[in-house]
C-alpha atoms as a PDB file:
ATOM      1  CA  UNK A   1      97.012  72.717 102.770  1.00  0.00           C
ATOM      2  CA  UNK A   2      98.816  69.801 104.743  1.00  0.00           C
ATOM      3  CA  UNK A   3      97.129  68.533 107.948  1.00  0.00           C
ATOM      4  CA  UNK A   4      99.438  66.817 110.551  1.00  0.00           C
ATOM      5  CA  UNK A   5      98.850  63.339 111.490  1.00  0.00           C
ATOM      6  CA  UNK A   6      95.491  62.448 113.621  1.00  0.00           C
ATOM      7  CA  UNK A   7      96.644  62.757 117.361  1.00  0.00           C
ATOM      8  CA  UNK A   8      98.129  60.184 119.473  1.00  0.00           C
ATOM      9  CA  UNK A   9      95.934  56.509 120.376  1.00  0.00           C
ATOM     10  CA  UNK A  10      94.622  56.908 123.552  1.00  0.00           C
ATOM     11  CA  UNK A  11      94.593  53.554 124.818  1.00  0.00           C
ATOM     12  CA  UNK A  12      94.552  51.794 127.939  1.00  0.00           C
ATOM     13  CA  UNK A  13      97.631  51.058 129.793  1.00  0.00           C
ATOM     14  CA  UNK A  14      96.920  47.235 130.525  1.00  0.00           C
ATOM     15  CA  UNK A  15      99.361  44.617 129.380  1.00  0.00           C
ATOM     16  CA  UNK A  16      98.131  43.347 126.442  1.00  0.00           C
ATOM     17  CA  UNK A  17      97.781  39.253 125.452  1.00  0.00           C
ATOM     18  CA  UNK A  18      99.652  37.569 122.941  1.00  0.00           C
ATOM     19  CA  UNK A  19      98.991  33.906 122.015  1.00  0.00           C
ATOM     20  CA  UNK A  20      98.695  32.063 118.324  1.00  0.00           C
ATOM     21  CA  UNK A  21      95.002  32.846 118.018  1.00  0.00           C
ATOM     22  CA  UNK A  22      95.663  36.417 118.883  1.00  0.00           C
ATOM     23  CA  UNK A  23      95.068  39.176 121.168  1.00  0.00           C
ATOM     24  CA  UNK A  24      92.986  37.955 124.248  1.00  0.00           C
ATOM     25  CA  UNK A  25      92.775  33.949 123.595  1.00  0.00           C
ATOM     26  CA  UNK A  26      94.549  32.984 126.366  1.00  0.00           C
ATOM     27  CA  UNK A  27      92.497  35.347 128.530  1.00  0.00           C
ATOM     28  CA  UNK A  28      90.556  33.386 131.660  1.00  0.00           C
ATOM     29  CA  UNK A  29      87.039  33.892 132.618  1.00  0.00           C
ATOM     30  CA  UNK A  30      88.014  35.843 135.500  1.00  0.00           C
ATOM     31  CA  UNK A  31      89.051  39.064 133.863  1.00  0.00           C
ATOM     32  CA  UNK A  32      86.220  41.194 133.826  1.00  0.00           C
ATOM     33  CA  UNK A  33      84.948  42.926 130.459  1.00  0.00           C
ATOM     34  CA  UNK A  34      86.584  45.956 130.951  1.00  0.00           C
ATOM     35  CA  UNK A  35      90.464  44.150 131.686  1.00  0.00           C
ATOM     36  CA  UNK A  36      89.543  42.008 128.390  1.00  0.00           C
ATOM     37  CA  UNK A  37      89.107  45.084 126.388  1.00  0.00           C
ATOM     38  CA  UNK A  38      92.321  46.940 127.983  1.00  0.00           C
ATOM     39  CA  UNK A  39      94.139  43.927 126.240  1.00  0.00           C
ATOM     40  CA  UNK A  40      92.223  44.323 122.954  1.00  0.00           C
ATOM     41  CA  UNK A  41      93.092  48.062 122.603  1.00  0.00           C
ATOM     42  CA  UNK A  42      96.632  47.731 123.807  1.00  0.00           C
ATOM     43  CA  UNK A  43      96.826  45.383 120.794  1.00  0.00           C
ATOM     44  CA  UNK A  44      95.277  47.320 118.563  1.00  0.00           C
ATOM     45  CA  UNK A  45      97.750  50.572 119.187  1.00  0.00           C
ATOM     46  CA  UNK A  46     100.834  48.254 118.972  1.00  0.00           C
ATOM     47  CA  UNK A  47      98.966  46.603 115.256  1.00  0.00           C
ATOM     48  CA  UNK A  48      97.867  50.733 114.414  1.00  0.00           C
ATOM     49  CA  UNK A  49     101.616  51.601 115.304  1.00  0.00           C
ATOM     50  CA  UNK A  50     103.267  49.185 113.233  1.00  0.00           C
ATOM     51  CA  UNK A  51     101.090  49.998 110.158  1.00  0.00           C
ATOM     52  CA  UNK A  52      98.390  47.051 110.073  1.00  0.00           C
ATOM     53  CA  UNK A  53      95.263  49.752 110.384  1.00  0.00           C
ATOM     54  CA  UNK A  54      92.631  46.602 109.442  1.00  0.00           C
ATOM     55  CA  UNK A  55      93.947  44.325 112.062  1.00  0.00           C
ATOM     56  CA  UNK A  56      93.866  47.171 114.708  1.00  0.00           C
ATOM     57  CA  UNK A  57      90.560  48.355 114.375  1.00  0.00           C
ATOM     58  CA  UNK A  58      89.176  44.789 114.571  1.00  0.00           C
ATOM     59  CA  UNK A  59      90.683  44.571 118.248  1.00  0.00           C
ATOM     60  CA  UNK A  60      89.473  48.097 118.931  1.00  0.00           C
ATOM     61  CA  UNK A  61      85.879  46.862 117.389  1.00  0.00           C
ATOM     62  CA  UNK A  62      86.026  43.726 119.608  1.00  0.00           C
ATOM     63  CA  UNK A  63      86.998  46.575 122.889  1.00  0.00           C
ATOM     64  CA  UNK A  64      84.149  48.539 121.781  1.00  0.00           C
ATOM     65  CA  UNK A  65      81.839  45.235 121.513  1.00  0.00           C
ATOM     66  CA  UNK A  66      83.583  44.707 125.598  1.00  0.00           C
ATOM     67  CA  UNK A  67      83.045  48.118 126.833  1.00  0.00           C
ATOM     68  CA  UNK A  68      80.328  50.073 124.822  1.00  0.00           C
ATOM     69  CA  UNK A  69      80.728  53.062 127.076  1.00  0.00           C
ATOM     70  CA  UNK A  70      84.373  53.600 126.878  1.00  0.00           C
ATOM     71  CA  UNK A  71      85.172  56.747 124.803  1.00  0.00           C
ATOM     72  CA  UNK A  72      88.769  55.834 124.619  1.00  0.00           C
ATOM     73  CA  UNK A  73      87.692  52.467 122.635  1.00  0.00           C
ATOM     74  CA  UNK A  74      85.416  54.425 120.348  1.00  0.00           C
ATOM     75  CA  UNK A  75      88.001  56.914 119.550  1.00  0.00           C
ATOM     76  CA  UNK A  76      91.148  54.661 118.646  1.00  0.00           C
ATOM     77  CA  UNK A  77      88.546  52.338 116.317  1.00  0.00           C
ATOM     78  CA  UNK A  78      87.791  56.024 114.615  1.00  0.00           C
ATOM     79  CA  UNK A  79      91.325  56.996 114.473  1.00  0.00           C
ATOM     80  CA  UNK A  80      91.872  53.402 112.745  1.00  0.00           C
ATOM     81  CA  UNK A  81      88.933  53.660 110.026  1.00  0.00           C
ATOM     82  CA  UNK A  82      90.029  56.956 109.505  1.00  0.00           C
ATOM     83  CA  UNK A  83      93.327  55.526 108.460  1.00  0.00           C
ATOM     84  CA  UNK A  84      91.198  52.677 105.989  1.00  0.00           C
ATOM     85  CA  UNK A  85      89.454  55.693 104.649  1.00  0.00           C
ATOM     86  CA  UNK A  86      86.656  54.670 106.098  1.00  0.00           C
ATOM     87  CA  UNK A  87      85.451  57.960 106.653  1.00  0.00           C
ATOM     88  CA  UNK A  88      81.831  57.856 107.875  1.00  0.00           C
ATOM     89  CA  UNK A  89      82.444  55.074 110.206  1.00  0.00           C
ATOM     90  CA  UNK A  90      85.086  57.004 111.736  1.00  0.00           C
ATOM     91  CA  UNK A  91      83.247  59.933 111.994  1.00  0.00           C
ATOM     92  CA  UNK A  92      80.442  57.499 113.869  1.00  0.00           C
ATOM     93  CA  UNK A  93      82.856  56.457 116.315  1.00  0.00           C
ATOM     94  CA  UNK A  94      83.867  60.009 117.041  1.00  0.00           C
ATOM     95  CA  UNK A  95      80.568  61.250 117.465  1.00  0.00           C
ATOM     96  CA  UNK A  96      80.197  58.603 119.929  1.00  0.00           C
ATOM     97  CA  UNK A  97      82.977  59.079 121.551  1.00  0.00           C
ATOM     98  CA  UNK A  98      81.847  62.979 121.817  1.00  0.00           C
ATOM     99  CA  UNK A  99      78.691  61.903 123.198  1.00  0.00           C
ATOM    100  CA  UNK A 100      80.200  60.136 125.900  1.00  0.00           C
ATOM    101  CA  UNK A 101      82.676  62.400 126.860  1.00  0.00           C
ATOM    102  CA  UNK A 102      81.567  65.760 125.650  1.00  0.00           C
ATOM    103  CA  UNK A 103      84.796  67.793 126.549  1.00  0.00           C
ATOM    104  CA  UNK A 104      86.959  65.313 124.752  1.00  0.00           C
ATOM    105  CA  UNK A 105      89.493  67.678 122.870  1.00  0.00           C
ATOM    106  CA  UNK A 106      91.026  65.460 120.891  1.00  0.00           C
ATOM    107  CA  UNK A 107      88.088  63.948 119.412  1.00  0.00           C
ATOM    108  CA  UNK A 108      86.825  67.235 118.406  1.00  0.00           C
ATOM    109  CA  UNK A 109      90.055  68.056 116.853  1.00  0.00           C
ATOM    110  CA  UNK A 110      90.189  64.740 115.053  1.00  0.00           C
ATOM    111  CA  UNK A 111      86.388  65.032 113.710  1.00  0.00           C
ATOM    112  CA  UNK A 112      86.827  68.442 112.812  1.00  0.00           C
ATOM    113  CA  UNK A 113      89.988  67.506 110.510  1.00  0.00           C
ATOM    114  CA  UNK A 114      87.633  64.788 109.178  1.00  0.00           C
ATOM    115  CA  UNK A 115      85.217  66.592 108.475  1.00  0.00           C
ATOM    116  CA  UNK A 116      86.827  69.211 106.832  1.00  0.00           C
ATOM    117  CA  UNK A 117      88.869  67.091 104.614  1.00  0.00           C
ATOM    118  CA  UNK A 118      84.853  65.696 103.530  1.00  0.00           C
ATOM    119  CA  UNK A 119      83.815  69.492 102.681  1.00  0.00           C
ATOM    120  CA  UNK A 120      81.662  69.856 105.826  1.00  0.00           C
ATOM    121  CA  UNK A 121      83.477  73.373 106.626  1.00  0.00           C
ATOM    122  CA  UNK A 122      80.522  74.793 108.629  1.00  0.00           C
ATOM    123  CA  UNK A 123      80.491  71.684 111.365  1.00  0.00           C
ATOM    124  CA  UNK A 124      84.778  71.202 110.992  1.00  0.00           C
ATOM    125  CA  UNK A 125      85.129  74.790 112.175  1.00  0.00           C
ATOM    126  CA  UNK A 126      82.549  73.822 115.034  1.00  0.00           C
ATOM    127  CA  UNK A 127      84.408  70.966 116.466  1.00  0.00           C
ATOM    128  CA  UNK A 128      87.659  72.616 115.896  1.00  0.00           C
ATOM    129  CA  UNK A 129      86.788  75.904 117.708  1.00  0.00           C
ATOM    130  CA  UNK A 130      85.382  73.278 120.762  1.00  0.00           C
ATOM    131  CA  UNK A 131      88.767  71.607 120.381  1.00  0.00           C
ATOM    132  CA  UNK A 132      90.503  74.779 120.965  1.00  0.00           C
ATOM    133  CA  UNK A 133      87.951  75.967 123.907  1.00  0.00           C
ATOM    134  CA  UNK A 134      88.828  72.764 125.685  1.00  0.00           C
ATOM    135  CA  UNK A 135      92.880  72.856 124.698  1.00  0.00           C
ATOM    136  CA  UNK A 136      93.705  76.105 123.654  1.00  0.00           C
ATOM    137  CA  UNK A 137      97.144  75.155 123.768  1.00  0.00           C
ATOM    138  CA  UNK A 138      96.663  72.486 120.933  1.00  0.00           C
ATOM    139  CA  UNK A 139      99.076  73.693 118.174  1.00  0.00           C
ATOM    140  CA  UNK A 140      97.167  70.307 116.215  1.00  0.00           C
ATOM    141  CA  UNK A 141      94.208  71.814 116.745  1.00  0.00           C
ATOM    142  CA  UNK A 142      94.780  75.629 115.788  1.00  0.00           C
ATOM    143  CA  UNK A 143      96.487  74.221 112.591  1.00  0.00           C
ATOM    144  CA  UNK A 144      93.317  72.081 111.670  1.00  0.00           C
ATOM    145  CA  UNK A 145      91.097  74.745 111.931  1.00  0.00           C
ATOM    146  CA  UNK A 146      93.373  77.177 110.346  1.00  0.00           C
ATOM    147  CA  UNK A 147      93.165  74.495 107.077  1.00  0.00           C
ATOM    148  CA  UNK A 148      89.275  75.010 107.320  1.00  0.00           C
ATOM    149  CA  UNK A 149      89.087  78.534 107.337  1.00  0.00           C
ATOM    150  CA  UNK A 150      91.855  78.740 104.347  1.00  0.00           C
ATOM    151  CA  UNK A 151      89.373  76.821 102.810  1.00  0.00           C
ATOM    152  CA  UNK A 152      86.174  78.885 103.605  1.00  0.00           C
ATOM    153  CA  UNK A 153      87.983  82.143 102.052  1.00  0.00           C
ATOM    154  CA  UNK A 154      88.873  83.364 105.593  1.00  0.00           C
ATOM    155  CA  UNK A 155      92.902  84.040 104.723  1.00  0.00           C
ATOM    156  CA  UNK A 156      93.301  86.722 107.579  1.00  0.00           C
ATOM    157  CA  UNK A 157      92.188  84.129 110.054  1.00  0.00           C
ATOM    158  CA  UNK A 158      93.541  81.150 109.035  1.00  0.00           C
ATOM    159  CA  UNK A 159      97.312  82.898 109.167  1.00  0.00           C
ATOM    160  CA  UNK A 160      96.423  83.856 112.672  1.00  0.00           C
ATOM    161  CA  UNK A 161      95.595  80.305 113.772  1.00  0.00           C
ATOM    162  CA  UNK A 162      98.899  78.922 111.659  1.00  0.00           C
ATOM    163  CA  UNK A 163     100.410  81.426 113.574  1.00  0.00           C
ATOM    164  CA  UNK A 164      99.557  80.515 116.408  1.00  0.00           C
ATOM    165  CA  UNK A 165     100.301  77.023 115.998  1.00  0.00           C
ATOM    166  CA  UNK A 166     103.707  77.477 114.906  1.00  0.00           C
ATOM    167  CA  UNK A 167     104.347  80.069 118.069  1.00  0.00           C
ATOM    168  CA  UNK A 168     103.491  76.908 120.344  1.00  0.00           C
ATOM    169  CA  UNK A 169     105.812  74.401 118.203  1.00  0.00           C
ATOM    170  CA  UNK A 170     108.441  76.201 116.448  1.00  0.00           C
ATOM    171  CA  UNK A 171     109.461  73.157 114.471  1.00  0.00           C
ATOM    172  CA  UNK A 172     105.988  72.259 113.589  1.00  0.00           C
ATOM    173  CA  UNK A 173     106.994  71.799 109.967  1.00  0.00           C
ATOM    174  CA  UNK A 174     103.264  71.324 108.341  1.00  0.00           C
ATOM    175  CA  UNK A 175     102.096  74.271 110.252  1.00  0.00           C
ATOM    176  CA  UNK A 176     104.994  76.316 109.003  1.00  0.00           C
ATOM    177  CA  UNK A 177     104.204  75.152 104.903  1.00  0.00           C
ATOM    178  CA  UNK A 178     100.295  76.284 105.584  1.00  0.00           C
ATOM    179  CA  UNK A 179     101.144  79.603 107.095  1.00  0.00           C
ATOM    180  CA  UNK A 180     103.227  80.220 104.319  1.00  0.00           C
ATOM    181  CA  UNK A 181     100.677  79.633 101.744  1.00  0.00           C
ATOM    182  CA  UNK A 182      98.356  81.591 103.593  1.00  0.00           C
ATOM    183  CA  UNK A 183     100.476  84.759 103.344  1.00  0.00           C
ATOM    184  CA  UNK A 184     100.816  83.765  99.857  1.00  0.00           C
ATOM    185  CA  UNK A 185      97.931  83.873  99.514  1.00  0.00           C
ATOM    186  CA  UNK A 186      97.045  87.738 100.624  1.00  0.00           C
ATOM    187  CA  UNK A 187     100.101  88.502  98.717  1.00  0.00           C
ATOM    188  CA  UNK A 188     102.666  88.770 101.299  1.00  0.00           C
ATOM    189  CA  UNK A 189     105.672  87.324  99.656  1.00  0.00           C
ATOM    190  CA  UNK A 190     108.511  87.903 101.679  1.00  0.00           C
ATOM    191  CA  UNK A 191     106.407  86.280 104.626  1.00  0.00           C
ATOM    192  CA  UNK A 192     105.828  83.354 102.802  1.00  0.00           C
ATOM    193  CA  UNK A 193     109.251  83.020 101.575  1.00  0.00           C
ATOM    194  CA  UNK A 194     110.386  82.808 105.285  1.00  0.00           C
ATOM    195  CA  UNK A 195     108.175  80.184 106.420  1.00  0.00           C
ATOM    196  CA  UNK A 196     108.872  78.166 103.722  1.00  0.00           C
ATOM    197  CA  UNK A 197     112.346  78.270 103.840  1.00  0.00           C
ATOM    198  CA  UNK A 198     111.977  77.513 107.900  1.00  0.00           C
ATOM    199  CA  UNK A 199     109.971  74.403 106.707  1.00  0.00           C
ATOM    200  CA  UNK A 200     113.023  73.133 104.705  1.00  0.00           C
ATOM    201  CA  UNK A 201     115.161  73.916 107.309  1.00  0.00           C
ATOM    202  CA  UNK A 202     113.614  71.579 109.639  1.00  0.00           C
ATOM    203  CA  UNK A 203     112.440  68.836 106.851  1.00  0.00           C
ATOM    204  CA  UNK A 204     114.896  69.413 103.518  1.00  0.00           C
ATOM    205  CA  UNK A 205     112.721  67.085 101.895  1.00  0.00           C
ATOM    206  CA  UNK A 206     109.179  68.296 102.578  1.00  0.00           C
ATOM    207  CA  UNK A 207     107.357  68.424  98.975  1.00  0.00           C
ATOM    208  CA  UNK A 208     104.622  70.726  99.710  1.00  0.00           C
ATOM    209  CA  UNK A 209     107.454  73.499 101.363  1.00  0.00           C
ATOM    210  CA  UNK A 210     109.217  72.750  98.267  1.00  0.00           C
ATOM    211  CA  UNK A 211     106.437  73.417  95.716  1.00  0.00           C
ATOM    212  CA  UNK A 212     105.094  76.568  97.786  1.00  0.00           C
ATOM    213  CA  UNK A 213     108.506  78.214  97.767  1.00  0.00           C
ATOM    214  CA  UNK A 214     109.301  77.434  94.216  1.00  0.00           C
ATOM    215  CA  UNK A 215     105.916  79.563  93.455  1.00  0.00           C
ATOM    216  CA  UNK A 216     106.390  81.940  95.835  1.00  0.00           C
ATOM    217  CA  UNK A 217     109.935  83.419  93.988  1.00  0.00           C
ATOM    218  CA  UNK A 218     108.222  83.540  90.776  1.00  0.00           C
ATOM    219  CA  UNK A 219     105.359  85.625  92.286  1.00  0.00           C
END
C-alpha cells in the first residue's frame, strides 16, 4: 500500500526570529513563554518545510520545553521524529498531544498511520476510526485506515474506505493506486485496471500505479 504524506504542521502563526545564533536569540525578556515558543515552532515548520527534519524538531523540542501544554508543539515535534524515523518518540509526542486535546483529528490520523506502518493494526484502526469520528470528511484519514484493514485481511472494507477517499479527492493519486490493489486483490480486474490507469493519468510517473497495473493485465 502507499500512505500519503503525514498532514499539514500545525503551527502557530507568530512571526518567527531570525538572528546568527538562531531562532529566538534576539528575543527580549519581555515576551512571555508562550510568544517565545510561537517563534520556535514557526521556525521549525519553515526548517521541516525546507527538508532539515533534525534542525526542526530541535526548535519544536525547545517550544515543547516553553509550553508543555500546547498540543500543537507536541504534535509538529512528532510529525518531525516521525520524519527521522524516530518512531517511538513520535508516537510519545502524539499520545501527548492526544491527551491534551482528546478530539484532535489529525493526531489520531497521524498515530494511527504510525502505528500501522509498526504492525500495531489493532490500536492503528482505533485511532483511525476516532480520526474519522472527529473528521469524517478526512479523505487522509479514510485512506490510512483503509491501508490497515488491507493489511488485517479485511479487502471488502478497505476498498470501501479507498473509496471513499478518492470520492472526496478525485485526484488523490495514492488513494487511487491502493483502491486499485484492493480490487486486485478480490479479483476484480477491470476495477483495478481503471484506478490504476486514473493514477497515471494524474501522476505519469507514479511507480507503485505503474507496478500494480503492469500485474493487473497479466492477471
Amino acid at each position: 500500500m502507499t500512505n500519503p504524506a503525514p498532514l499539514g504542521l500545525a503551527s502557530a502563526t507568530s512571526a518567527p526570529s531570525g538572528g546568527a545564533n538562531g531562532p529566538g536569540a534576539a528575543l527580549g525578556s519581555q515576551l512571555s513563554d508562550s510568544e517565545e515558543a510561537a517563534s520556535y515552532l514557526n521556525r521549525g515548520t519553515e526548517l521541516f518545510q525546507r527538508g532539515k527534519f533534525e534542525e526542526a524538531a530541535t526548535n519544536y523540542a525547545t517550544a515543547v520545553k516553553l509550553t508543555p501544554g500546547d498540543e500543537t508543539a507536541h504534535f509538529d515535534l512528532a510529525l518531525a521524529l516521525a520524519r527521522l524515523g524516530r518512531a517511538s518518540e513520535a508516537q510519545e509526542q502524539y499520545l501527548e498531544a492526544i491527551r491534551l486535546f482528546p478530539e484532535y483529528p489529525e493526531a489520531h490520523n497521524n498515530l494511527g498511520n504510525l502505528l500501522a506502518s509498526q504492525g500495531q493494526l489493532t490500536e492503528a484502526v482505533e485511532h483511525l476510526n476516532t480520526a474519522l469520528k472527529l473528521s469524517p470528511d478526512s479523505a487522509s484519514a479514510h485512506n490510512n485506515l483503509g491501508t490497515a484493514l488491507i493489511r488485517q485481511g479485511k479487502l471488502n472494507e478497505a476498498a470501501l474506505h479507498f473509496s471513499e477517499a478518492v470520492r472526496l479527492m478525485p485526484d488523490y493519486v495514492e488513494a487511487r493506486c491502493n483502491l486499485g490493489n484492493a480490487w486486485l486483490a478480490q479479483g476484480k480486474t477491470d476495477e483495478a485496471i481503471a484506478e490504476f490507469q486514473a493514477a497515471l493519468q494524474l501522476k505519469p510517473d507514479f511507480q507503485p500505479a505503474q507496478r500494480g497495473l503492469a500485474k493487473a493485465r497479466h492477471k
